[in-house]
Protein backbone atom coordinates (compact mmCIF):
# COMPACT_ATOMS: atom_id res chain seq x y z
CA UNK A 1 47.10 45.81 -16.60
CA UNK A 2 50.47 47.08 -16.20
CA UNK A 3 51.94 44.11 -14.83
CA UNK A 4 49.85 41.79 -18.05
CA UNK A 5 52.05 44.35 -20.37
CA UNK A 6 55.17 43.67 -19.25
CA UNK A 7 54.57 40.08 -18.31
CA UNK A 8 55.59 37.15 -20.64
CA UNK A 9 53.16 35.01 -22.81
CA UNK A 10 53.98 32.02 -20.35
CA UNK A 11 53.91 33.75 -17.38
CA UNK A 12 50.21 34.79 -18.43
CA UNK A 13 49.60 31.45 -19.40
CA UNK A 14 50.69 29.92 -15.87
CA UNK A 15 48.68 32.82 -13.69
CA UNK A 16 45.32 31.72 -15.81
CA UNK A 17 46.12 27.79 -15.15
CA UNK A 18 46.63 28.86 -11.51
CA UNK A 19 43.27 30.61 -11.58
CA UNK A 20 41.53 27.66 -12.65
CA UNK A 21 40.43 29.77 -15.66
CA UNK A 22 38.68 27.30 -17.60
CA UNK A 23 35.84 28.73 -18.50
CA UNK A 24 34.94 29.75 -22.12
CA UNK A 25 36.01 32.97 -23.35
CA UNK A 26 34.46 34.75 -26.03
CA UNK A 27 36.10 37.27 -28.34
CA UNK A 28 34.21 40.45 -28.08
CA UNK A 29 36.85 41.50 -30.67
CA UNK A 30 39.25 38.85 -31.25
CA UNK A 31 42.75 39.71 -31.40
CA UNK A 32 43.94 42.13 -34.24
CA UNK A 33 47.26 43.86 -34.84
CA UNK A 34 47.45 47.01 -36.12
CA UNK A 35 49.78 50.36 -35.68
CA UNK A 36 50.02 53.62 -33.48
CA UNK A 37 51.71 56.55 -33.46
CA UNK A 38 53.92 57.53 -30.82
CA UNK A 39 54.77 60.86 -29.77
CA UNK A 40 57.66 62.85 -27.61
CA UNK A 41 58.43 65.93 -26.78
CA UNK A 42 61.62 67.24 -26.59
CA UNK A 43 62.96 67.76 -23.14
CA UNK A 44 59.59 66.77 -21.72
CA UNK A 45 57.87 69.56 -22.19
CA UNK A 46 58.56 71.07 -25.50
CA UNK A 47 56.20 70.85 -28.09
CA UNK A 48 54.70 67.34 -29.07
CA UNK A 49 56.02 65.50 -32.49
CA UNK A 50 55.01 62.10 -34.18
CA UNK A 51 58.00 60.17 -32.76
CA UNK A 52 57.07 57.16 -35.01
CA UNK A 53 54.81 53.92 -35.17
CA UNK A 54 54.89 51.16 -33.08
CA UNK A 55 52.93 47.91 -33.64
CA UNK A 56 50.30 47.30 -31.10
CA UNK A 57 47.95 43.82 -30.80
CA UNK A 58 44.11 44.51 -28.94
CA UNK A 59 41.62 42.09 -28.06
CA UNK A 60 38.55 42.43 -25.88
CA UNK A 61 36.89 39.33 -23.96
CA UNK A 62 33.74 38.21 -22.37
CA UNK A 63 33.21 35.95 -20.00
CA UNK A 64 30.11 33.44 -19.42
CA UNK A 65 29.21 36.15 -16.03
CA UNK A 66 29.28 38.93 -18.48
CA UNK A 67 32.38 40.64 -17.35
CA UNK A 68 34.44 42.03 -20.08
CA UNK A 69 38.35 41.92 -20.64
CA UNK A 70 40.34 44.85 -22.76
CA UNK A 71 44.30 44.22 -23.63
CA UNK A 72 46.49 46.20 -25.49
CA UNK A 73 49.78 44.64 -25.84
CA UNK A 74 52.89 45.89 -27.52
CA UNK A 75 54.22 43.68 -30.36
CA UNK A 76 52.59 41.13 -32.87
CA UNK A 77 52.04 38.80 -29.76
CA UNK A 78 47.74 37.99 -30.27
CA UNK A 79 47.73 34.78 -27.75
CA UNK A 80 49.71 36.93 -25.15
CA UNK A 81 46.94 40.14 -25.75
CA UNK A 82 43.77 37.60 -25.70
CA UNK A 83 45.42 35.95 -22.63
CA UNK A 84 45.87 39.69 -21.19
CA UNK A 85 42.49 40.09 -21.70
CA UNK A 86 40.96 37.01 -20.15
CA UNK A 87 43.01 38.17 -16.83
CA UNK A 88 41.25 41.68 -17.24
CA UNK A 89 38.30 40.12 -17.57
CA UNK A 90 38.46 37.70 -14.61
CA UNK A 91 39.60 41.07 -12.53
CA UNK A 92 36.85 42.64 -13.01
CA UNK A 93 35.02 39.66 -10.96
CA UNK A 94 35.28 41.25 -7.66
CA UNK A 95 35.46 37.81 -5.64
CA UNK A 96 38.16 36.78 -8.05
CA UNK A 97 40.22 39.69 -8.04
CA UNK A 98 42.22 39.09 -5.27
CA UNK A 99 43.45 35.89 -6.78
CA UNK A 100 44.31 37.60 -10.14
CA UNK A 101 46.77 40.00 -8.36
CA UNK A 102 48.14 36.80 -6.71
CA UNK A 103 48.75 35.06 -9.58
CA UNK A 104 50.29 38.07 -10.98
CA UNK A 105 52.54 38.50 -8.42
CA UNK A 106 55.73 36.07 -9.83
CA UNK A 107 55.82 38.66 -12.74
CA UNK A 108 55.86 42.07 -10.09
CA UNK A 109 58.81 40.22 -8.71
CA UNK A 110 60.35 39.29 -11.46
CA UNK A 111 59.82 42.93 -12.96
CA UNK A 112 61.29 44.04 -9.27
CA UNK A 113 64.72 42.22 -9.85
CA UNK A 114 65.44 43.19 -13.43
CA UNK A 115 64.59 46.63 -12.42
CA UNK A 116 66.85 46.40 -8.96
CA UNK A 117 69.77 44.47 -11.84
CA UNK A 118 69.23 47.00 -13.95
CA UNK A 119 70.09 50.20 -11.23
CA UNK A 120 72.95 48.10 -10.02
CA UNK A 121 74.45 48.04 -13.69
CA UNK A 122 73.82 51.88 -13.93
CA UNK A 123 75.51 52.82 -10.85
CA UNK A 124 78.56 50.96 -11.80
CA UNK A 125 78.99 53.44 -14.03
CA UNK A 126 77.63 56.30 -12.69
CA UNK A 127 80.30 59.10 -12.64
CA UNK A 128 80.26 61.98 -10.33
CA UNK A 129 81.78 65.44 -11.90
CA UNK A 130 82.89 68.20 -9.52
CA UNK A 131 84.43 71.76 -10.71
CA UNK A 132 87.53 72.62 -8.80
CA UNK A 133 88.87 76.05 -8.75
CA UNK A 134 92.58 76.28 -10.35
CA UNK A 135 92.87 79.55 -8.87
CA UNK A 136 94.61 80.75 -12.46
CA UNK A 137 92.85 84.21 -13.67
């Protein structure tokens, strides 16, 4: 579900088609945005505080075997959180499931790289401070 979160609406779109996902979904609870609150605490471990809302889509999906789907997705994106769903759903199919992570795997990779980009731009950066003794008491 991790990788369906951070994944892109086409990406999604391209595991189901190479799934062969065709059959009929229905909407247990079709896809509905709404809001939750966040929270942090300062320093990790200090005490907990609303941080602030974020907007969050859900849907939930059932499949013709009975197998049911869950997706909460980030953003106002409801095709991307049904589609999320329908991947859940097919995961939970054990013969299937092996498949699912397969198709998913272009968006590990992808996630793998920007991550990998991303260290590479920090340690550019990155600055190394050392204390050296002036010897001037």
């Amino acid at each position: 579900m991790a990788l369906c979160g951070q994944a892109r609406s086409e990406e999604l779109r391209r595991a189901l088609t190479q799934l062969g996902a065709t059959d009929t979904v229905e909407d247990l609870r079709p896809p509905e945005t709404g809001l939750v609150m966040t929270r942090g605490r300062i320093g990790g471990d200090g005490r907990p505080f609303n941080l602030g809302e974020a907007t969050v889509t859900r849907a939930a999906v059932r499949l013709p075997g009975g197998e049911t789907g869950f997706a909460y997705q980030l953003g106002r994106d409801r095709a991307k959180a049904r589609l999320a769903a329908t991947l859940d759903a097919l995961w939970q199919v054990p013969a299937r499931r092996a498949a699912v992570e397969a198709a998913l795997r272009p968006v590990a990779l992808r996630r793998d790289e920007e991550r990998a980009a991303e260290a590479r731009r920090i340690a550019a950066t990155r600055v190394n401070f050392f204390t050296m003794a002036r010897g001037e008491d």
